[in-house]
C-alpha atoms as a PDB file:
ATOM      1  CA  UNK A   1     -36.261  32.217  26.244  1.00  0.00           C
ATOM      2  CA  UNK A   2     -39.717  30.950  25.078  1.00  0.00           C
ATOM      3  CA  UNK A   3     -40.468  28.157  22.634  1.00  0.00           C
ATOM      4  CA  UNK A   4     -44.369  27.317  21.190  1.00  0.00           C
ATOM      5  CA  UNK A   5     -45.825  25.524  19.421  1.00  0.00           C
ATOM      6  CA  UNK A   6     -48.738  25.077  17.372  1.00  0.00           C
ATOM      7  CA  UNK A   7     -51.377  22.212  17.366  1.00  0.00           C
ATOM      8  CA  UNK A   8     -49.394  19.374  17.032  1.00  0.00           C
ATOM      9  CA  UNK A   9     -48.249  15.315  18.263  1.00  0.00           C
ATOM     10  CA  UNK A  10     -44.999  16.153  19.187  1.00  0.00           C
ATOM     11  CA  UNK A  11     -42.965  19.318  21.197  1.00  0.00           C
ATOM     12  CA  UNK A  12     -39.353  19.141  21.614  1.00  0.00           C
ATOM     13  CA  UNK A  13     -37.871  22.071  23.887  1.00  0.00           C
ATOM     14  CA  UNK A  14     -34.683  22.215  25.105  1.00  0.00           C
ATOM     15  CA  UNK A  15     -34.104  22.908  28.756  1.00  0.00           C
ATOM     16  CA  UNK A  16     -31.856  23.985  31.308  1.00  0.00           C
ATOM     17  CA  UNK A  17     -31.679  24.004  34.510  1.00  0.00           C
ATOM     18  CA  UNK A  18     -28.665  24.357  35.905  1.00  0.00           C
ATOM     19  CA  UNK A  19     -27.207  27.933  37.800  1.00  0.00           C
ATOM     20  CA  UNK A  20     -30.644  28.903  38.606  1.00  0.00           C
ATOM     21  CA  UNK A  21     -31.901  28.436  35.586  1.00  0.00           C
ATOM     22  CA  UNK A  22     -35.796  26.793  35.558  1.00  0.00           C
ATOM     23  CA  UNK A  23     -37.628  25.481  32.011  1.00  0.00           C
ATOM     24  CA  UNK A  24     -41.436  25.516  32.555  1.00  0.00           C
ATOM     25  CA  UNK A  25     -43.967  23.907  30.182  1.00  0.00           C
ATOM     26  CA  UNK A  26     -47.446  24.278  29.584  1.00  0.00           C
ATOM     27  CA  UNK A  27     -49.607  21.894  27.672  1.00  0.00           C
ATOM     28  CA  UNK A  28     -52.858  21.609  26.422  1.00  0.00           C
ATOM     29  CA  UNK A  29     -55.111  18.820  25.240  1.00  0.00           C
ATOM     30  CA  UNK A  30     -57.587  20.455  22.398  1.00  0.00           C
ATOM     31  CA  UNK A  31     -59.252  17.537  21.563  1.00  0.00           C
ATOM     32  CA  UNK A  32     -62.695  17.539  22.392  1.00  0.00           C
ATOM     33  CA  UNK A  33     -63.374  14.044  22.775  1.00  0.00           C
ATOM     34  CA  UNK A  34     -60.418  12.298  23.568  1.00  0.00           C
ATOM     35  CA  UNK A  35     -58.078  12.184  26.515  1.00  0.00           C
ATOM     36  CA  UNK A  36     -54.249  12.810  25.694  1.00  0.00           C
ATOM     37  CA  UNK A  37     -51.333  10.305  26.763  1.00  0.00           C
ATOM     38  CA  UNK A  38     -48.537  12.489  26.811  1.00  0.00           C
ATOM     39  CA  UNK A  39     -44.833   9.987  26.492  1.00  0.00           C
ATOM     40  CA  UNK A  40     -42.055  12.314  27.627  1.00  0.00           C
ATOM     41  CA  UNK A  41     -38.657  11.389  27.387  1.00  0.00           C
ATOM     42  CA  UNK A  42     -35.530  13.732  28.623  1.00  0.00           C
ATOM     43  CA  UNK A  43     -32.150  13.254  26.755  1.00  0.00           C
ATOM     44  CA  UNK A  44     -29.128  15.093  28.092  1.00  0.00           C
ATOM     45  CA  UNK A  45     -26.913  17.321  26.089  1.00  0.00           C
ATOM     46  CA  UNK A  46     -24.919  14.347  24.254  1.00  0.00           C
ATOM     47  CA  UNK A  47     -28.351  12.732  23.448  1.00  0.00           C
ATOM     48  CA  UNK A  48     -28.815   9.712  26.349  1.00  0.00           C
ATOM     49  CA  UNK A  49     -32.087   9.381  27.793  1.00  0.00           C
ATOM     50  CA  UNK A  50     -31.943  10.538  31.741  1.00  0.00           C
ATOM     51  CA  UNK A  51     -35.825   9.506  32.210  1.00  0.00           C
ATOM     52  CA  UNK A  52     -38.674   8.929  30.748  1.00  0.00           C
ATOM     53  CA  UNK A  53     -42.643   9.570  32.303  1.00  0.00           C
ATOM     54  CA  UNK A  54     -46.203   9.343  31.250  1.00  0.00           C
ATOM     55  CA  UNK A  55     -48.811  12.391  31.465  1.00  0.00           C
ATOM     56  CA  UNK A  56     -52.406  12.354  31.028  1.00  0.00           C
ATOM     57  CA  UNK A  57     -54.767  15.516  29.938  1.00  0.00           C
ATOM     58  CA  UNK A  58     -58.517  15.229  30.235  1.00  0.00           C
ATOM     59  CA  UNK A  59     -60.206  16.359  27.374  1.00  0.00           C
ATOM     60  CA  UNK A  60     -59.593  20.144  26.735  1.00  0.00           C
ATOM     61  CA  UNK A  61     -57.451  20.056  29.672  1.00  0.00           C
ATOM     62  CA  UNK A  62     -54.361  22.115  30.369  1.00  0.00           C
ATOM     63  CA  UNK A  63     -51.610  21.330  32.988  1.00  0.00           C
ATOM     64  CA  UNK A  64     -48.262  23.835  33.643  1.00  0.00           C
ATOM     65  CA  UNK A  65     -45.540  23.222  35.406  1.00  0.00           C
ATOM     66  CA  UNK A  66     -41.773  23.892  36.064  1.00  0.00           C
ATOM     67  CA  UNK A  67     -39.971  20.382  34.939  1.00  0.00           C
ATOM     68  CA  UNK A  68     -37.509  20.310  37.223  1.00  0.00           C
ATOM     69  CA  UNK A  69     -40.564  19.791  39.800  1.00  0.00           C
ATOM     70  CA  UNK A  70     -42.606  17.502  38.160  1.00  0.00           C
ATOM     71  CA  UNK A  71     -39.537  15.560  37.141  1.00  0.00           C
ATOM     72  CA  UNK A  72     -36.751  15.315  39.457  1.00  0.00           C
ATOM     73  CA  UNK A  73     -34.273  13.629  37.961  1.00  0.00           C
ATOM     74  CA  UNK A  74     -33.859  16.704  35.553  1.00  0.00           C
ATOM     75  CA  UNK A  75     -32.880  18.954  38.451  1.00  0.00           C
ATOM     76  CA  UNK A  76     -29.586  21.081  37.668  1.00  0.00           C
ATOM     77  CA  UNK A  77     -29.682  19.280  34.193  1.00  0.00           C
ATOM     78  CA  UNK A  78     -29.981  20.539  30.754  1.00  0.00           C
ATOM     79  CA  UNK A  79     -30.924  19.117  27.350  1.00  0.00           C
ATOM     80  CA  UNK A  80     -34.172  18.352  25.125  1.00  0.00           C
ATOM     81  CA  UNK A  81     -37.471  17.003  26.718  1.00  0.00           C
ATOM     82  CA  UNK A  82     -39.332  14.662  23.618  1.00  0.00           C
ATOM     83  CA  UNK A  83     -43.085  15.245  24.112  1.00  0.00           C
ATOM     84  CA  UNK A  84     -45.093  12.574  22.146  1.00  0.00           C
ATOM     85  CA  UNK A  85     -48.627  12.367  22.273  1.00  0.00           C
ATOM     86  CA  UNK A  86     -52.000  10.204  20.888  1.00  0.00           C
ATOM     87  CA  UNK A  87     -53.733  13.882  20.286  1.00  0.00           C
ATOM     88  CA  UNK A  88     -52.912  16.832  19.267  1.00  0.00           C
ATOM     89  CA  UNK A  89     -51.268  19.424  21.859  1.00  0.00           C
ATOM     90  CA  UNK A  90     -51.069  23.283  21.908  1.00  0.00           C
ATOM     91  CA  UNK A  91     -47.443  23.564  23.672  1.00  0.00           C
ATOM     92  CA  UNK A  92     -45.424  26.509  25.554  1.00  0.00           C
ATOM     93  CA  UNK A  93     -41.986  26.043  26.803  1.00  0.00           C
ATOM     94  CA  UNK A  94     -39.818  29.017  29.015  1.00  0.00           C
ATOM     95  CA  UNK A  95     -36.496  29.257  30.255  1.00  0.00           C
ATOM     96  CA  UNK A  96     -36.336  31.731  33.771  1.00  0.00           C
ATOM     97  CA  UNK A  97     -33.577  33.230  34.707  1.00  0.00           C
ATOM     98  CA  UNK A  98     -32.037  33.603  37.745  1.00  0.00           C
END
């Protein structure tokens, strides 16, 4: 499964990773003066927030990662991860299977 997204302030992809399952996310930060603060928060499948973090992007900066290893406390978890941020983002989410 794959979710994008165009330039935008805010990504919301679902994730799972539970039986093997891993979400991944790339972001990038196309502004090309300003840094990004990226606010993400991770709600569970009835909607309660599990954690919350803080990312920052350089300018025209890209990170990737698989969430589950950059945040912890979604391990063998599954729900929506709320990316907000002060610029506008060029996002990729994708669910690997097992």
């Amino acid at each position: 499964m794959s979710v994008s997204s165009p330039l935008g302030k805010h990504f919301l992809p679902a994730f799972d990773n539970t039986e093997r399952f891993v979400t991944s996310v790339a972001l990038v930060n196309s502004d090309r003066s300003q840094p990004a603060t990226v606010t993400v928060v991770f709600r569970d499948e009835a909607g309660q927030v599990i954690s919350s973090d803080v990312l920052s992007l350089g300018v025209r900066e890209h990170q990737a990662f698989a969430l589950p290893r950059q945040f912890p406390k979604i391990a063998n978890l599954r729900g929506v991860a709320e990316f907000s941020s002060n610029t506008e983002l060029a996002a990729l989410g994708l669910r690997f299977s097992p």
